[in-house]
Protein backbone atom coordinates (compact mmCIF):
# COMPACT_ATOMS: atom_id res chain seq x y z
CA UNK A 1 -38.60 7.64 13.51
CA UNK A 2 -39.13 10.00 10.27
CA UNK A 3 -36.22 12.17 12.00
CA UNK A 4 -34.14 9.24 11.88
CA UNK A 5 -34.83 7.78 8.52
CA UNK A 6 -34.10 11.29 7.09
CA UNK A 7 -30.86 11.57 9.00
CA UNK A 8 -29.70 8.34 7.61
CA UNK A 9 -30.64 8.59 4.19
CA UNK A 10 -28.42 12.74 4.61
CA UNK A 11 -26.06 10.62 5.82
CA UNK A 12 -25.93 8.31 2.98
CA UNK A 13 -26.12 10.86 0.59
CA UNK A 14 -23.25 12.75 2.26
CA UNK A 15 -21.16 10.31 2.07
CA UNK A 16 -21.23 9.09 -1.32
CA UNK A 17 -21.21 12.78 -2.43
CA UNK A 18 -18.07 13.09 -0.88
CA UNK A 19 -16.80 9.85 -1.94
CA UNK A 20 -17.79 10.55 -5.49
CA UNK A 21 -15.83 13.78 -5.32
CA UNK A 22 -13.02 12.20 -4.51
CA UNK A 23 -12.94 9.90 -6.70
CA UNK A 24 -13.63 12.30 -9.62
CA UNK A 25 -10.27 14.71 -8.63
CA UNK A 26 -8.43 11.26 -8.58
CA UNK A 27 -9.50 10.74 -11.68
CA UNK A 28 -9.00 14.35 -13.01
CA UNK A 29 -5.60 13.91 -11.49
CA UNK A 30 -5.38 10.24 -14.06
CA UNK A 31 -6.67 12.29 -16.71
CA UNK A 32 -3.58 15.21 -16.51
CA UNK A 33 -1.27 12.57 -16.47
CA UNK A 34 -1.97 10.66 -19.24
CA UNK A 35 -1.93 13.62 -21.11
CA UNK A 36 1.71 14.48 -20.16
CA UNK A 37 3.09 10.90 -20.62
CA UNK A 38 1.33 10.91 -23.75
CA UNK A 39 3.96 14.32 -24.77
CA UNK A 40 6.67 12.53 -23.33
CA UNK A 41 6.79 9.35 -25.08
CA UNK A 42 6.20 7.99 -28.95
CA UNK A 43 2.84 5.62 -28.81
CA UNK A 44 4.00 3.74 -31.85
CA UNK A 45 7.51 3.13 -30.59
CA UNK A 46 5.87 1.65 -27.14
CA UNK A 47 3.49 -0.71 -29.95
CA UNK A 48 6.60 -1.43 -32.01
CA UNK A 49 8.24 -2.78 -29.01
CA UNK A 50 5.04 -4.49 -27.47
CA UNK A 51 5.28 -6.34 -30.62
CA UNK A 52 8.51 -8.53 -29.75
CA UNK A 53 7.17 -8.84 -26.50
CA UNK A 54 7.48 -12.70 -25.18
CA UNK A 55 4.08 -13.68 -23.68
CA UNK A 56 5.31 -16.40 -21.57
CA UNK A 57 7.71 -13.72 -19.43
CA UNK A 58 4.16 -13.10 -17.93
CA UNK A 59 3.49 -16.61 -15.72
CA UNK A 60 6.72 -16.19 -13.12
CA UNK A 61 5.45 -12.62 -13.55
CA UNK A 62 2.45 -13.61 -12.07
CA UNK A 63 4.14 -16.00 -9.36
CA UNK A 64 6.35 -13.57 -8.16
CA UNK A 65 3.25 -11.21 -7.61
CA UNK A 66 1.20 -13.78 -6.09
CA UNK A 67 4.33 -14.66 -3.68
CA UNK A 68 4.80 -11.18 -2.74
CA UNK A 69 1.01 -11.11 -1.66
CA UNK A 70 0.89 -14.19 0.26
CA UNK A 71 4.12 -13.74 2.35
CA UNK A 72 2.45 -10.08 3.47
CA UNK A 73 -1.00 -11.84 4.35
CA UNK A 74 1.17 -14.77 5.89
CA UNK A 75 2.83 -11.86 7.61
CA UNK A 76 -0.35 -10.24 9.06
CA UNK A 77 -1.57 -13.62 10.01
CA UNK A 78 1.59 -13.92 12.56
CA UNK A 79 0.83 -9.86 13.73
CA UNK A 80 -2.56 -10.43 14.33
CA UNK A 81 -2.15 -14.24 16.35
CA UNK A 82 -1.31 -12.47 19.63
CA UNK A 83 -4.85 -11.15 20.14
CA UNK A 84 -6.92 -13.89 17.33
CA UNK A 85 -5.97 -17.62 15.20
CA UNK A 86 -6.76 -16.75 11.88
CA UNK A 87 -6.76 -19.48 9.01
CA UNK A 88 -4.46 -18.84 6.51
CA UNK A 89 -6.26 -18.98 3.43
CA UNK A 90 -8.75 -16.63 5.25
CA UNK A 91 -6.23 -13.74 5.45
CA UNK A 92 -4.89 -14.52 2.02
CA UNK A 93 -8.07 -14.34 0.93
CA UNK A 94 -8.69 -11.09 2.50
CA UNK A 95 -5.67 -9.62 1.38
CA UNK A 96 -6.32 -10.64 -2.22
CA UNK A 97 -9.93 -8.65 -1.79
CA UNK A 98 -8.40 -5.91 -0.35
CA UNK A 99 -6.11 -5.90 -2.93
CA UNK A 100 -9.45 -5.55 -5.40
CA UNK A 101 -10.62 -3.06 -3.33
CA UNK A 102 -7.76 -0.52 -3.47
CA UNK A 103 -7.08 -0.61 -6.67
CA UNK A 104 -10.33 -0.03 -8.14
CA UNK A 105 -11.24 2.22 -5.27
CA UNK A 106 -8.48 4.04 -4.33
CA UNK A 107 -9.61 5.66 -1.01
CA UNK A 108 -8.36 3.41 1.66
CA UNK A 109 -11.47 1.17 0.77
CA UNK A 110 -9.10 -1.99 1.11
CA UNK A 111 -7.73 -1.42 4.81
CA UNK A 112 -10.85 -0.31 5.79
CA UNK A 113 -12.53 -4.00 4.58
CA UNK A 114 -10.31 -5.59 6.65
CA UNK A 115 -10.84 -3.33 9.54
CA UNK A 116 -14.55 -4.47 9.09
CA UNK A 117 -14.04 -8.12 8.16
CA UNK A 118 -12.03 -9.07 11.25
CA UNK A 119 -14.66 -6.82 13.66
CA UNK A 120 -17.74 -8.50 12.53
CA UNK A 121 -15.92 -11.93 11.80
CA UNK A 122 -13.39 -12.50 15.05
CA UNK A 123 -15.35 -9.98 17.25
CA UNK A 124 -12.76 -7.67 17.46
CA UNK A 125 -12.79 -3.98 18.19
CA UNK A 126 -13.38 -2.09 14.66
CA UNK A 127 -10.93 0.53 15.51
CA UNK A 128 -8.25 -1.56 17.10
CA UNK A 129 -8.58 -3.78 13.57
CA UNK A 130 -8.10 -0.94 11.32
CA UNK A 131 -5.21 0.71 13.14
CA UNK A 132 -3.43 -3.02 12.88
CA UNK A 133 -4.17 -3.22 9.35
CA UNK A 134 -2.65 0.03 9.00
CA UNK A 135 0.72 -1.17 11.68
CA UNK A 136 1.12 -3.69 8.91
CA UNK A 137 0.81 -1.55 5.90
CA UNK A 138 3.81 0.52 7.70
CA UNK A 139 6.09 -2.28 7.45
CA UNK A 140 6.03 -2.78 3.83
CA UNK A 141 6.52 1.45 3.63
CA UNK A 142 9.32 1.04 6.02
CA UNK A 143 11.10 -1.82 4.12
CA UNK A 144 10.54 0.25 0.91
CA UNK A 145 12.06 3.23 2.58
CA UNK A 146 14.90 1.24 3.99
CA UNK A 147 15.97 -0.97 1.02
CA UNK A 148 15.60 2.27 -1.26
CA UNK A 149 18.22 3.83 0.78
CA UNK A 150 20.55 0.86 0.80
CA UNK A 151 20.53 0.55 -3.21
CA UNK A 152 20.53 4.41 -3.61
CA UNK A 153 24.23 4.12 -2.09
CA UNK A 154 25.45 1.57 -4.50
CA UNK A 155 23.30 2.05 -7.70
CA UNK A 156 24.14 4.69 -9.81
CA UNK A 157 21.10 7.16 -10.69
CA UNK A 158 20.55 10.92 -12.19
CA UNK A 159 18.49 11.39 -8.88
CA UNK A 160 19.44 14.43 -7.20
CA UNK A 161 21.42 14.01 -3.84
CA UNK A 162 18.52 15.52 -1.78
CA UNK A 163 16.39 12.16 -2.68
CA UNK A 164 19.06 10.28 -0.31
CA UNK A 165 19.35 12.07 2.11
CA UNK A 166 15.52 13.01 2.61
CA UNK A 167 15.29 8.99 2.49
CA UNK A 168 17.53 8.81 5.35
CA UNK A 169 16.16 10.97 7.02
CA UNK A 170 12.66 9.33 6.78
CA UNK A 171 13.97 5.75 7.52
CA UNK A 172 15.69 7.49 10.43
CA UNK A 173 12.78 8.84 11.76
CA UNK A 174 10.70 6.28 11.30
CA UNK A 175 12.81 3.73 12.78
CA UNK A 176 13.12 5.26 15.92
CA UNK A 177 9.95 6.25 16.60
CA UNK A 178 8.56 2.53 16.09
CA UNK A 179 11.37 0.84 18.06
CA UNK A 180 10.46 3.86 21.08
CA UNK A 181 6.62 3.08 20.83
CA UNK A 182 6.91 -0.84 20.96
CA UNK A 183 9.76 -0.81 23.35
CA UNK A 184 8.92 2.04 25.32
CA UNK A 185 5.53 2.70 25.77
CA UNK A 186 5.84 4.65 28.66
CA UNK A 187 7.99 7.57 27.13
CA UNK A 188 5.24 8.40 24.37
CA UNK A 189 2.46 8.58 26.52
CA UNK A 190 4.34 11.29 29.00
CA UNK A 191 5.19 12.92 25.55
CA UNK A 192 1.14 12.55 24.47
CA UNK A 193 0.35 13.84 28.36
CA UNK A 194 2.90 16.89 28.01
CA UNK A 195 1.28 18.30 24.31
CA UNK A 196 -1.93 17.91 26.00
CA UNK A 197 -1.20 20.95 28.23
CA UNK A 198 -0.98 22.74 24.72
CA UNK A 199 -4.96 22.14 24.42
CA UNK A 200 -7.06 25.01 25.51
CA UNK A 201 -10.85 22.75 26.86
CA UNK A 202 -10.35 19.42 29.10
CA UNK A 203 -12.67 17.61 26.40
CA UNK A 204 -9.73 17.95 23.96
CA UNK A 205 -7.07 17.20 26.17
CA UNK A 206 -9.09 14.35 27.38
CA UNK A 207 -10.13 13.24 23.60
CA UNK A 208 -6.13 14.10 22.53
CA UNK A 209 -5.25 11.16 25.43
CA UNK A 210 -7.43 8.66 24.50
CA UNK A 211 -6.91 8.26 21.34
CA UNK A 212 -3.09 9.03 21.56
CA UNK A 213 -2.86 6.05 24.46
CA UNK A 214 -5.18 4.02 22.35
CA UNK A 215 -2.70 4.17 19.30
CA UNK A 216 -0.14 3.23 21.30
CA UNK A 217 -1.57 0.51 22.87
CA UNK A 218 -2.57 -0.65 19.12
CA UNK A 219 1.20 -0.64 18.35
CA UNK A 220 1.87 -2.90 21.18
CA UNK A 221 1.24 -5.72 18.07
CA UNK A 222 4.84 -5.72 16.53
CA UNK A 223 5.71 -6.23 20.42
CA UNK A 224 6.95 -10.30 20.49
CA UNK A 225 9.45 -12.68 21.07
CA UNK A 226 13.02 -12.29 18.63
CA UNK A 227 11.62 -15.47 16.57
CA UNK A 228 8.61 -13.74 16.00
CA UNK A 229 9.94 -10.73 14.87
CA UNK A 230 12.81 -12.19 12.63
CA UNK A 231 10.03 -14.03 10.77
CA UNK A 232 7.59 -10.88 10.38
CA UNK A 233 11.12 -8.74 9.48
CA UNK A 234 11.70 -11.64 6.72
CA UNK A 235 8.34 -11.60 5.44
CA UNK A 236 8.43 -7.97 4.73
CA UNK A 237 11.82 -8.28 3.03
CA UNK A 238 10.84 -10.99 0.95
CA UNK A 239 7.56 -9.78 -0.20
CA UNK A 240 9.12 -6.05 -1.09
CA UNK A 241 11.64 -7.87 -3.27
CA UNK A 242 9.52 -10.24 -4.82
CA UNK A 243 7.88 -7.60 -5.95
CA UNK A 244 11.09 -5.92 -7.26
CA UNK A 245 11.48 -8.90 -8.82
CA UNK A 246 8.36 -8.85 -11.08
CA UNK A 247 9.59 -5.43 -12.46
CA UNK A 248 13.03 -7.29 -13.10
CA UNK A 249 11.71 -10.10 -15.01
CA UNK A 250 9.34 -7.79 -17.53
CA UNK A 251 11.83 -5.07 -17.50
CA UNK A 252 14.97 -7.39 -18.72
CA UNK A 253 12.17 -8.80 -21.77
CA UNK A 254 12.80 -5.21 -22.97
CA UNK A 255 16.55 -4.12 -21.80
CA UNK A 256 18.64 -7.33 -21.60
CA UNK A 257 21.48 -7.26 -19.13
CA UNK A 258 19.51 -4.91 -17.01
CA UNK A 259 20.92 -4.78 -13.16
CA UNK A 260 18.73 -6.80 -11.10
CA UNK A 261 19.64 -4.05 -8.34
CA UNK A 262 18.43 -1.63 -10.29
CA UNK A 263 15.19 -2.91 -10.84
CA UNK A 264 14.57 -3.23 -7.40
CA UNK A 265 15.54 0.53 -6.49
CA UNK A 266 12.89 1.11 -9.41
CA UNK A 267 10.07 -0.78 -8.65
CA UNK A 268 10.63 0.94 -4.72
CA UNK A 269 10.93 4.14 -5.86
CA UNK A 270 7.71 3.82 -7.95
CA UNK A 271 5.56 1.99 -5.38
CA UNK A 272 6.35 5.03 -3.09
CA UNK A 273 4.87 7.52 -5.74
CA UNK A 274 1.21 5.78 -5.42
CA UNK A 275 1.02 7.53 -1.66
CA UNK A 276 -0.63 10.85 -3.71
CA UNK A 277 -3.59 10.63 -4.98
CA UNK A 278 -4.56 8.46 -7.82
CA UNK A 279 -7.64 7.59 -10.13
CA UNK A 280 -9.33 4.14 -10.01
CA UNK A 281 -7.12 1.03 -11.11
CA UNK A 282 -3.74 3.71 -11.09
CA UNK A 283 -4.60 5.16 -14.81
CA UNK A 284 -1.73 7.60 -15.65
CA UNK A 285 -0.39 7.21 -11.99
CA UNK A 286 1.26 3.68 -13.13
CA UNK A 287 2.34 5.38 -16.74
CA UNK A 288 3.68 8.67 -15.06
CA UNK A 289 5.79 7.16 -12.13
CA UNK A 290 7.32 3.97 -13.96
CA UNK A 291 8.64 7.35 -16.78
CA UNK A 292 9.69 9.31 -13.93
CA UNK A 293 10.90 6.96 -11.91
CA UNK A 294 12.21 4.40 -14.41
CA UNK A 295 13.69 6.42 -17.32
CA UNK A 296 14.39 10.24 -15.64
CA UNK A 297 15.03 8.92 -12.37
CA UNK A 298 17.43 5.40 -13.81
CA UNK A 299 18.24 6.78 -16.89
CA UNK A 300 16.92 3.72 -18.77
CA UNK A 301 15.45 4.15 -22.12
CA UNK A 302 12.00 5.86 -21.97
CA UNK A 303 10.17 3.36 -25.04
CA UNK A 304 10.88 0.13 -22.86
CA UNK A 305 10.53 1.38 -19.85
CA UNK A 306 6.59 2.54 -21.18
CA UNK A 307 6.04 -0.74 -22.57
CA UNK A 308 7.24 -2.49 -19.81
CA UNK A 309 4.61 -0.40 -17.16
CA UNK A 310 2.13 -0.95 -19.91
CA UNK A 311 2.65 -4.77 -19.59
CA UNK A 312 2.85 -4.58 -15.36
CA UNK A 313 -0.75 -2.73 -15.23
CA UNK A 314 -2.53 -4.75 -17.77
CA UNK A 315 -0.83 -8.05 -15.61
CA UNK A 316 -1.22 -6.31 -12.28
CA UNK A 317 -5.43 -5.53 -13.13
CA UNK A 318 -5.62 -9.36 -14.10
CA UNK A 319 -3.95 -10.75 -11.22
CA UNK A 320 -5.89 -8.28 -8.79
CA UNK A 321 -8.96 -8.67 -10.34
CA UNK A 322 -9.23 -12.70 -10.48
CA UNK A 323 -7.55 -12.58 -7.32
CA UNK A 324 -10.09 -9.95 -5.70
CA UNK A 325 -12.93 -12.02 -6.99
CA UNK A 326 -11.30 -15.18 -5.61
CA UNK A 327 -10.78 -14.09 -2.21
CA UNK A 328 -14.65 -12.77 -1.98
CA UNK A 329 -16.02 -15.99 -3.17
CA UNK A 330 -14.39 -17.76 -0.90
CA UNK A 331 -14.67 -15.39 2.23
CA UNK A 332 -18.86 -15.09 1.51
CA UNK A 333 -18.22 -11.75 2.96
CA UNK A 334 -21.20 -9.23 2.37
CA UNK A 335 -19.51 -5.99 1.30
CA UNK A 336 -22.50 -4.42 2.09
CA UNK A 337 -21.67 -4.34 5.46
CA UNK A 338 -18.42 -2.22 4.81
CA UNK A 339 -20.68 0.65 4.24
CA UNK A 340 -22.99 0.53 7.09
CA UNK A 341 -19.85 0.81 9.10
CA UNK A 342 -18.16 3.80 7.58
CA UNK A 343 -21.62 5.69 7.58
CA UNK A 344 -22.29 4.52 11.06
CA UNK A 345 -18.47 6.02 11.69
């Protein structure tokens, strides 16, 4: 029994070592830059314009965020009713925590909370959960990718032609390979069977097939009748713009007559920076992509387009926060019990 206690409490300790390292480069990484966006831009230019700044552009602000999240939990909800009935203010609920959990916790903390919500709440296999959570998470990526590449072809940007055509060839890509492994099962599990020759011991071969089979079985979710799909393939649309949207509305509070389509190549482009690393709540991840993104990238002018990511963090760390706190209150869910399962993983 001493032999166990002691391998639990290594356990433990390895774990939140590692965790604690991770979150300290992220936060290194936060640190570096907010340092450069601090050279690149003038501090009391960003106040001056802060200053004008009409406090009421925040509430559809706000909305549009709050719609955005609901029509991806509403979204997930539909995924997820082939295999369990979920309420919906439970999964909007959820997604509001997870929400909470990823931003302040950057490590995959959120999708991994769901993974472990719907296991111990609908009895469903922890793996299978997370693997779903992370099916859905690929459809707001692929919308991003996809819309990106539509309004890269009729906005004009200083982005170098190699950005367009490495976004086609990702949408491509991707595209394919989910409409072959929903549709045709089959071909990626000969595919899965034929690199498993390249293994060296049966175990691995054996472990390679399992889990390779098991993916593919998890992706079997997006499989469904044309209503279905329209509706999920809606969802994601409208959420990804709605989001687009909330950059539009702060954005045009600081550059009137800015193109809505614009704004909505900008606030893509940027959400697809926050796949690297990045410290807890996005510090100098948020500043450093909306620059890059907004002002090199769009060519819009560098002071608004800092005030206007200083005003969409502050709002976003509100709206996830109260939100966050909302959606655990209501679930009752012990977060304690997140941990026990990644250390018993």
């Amino acid at each position: 029994m001493a032999y166990g206690v002691w391998r639990m409490a290594y356990g433990i300790l390895e774990f939140v070592i590692k965790t604690l390292l991770r979150i300290g480069i992220n936060t290194a990484i936060g640190v570096v830059l907010i340092y450069f966006w601090l050279q690149l831009v003038d501090v009391e230019e960003i106040l001056h314009a802060l200053e004008s700044f009409n406090p009421l552009i925040l509430i559809p602000t706000i909305l549009l965020m709050a719609a955005a999240t609901i029509s991806k939990a509403i979204r997930f909800k539909i995924l997820l009713s082939k295999v369990v009935k979920i309420p919906s203010f439970k999964i909007i609920s959820l997604t509001f925590l997870s929400q909470l959990l990823s931003f302040t916790i950057p490590i995959r903390l959120g999708e991994l909370t769901k993974g472990v919500y719907l296991s111990t709440e609908y009895g469903l296999h922890f793996g299978k959960a997370v693997v779903w959570v992370f099916v859905d998470r690929f459809l707001d990526f692929w919308a991003v990718l996809g819309l990106s590449l539509i309004l890269l072809l009729v906005v004009p940007t200083n982005l170098p032609q190699e950005v367009t055509l490495t976004l086609f060839a990702a949408v491509f890509v991707a595209s394919v390979m989910v409409v072959l492994i929903v549709l045709k099962p089959e071909f990626f599990k000969k595919i899965a069977e034929m690199l498993s020759g390249l293994l060296v011991f049966k175990v691995l071969k054996e472990k390679f097939l399992a889990f390779s089979n098991f993916i593919i079985e998890c992706f079997s979710l997006l499989r469904g009748s044309p209503r279905r799909n329209l509706t999920v393939f809606l969802l994601t649309i409208l959420g990804t713009l709605m989001e687009g949207l909330s950059w539009f509305v702060v954005l045009t509070a600081f550059i009137p007559g800015l193109s809505i389509f614009k704004a909505w190549l900008g606030s893509m482009l940027n959400s697809l920076s926050f796949i690297i690393p990045a410290a807890p709540g996005y510090v100098g991840s948020a500043e450093a992509a909306g620059l890059a993104v907004f002002s090199y990238g769009l060519g819009l002018d560098k002071t608004f387009v800092s005030a206007a990511t200083i005003v969409i963090h502050g709002l976003s760390l509100v709206f996830i926060l109260g939100t966050g706190i909302y959606g655990l209150y209501m679930l009752k869910f012990n977060l304690g019990l997140v941990w026990k399962k990644i250390l018993r993983k």
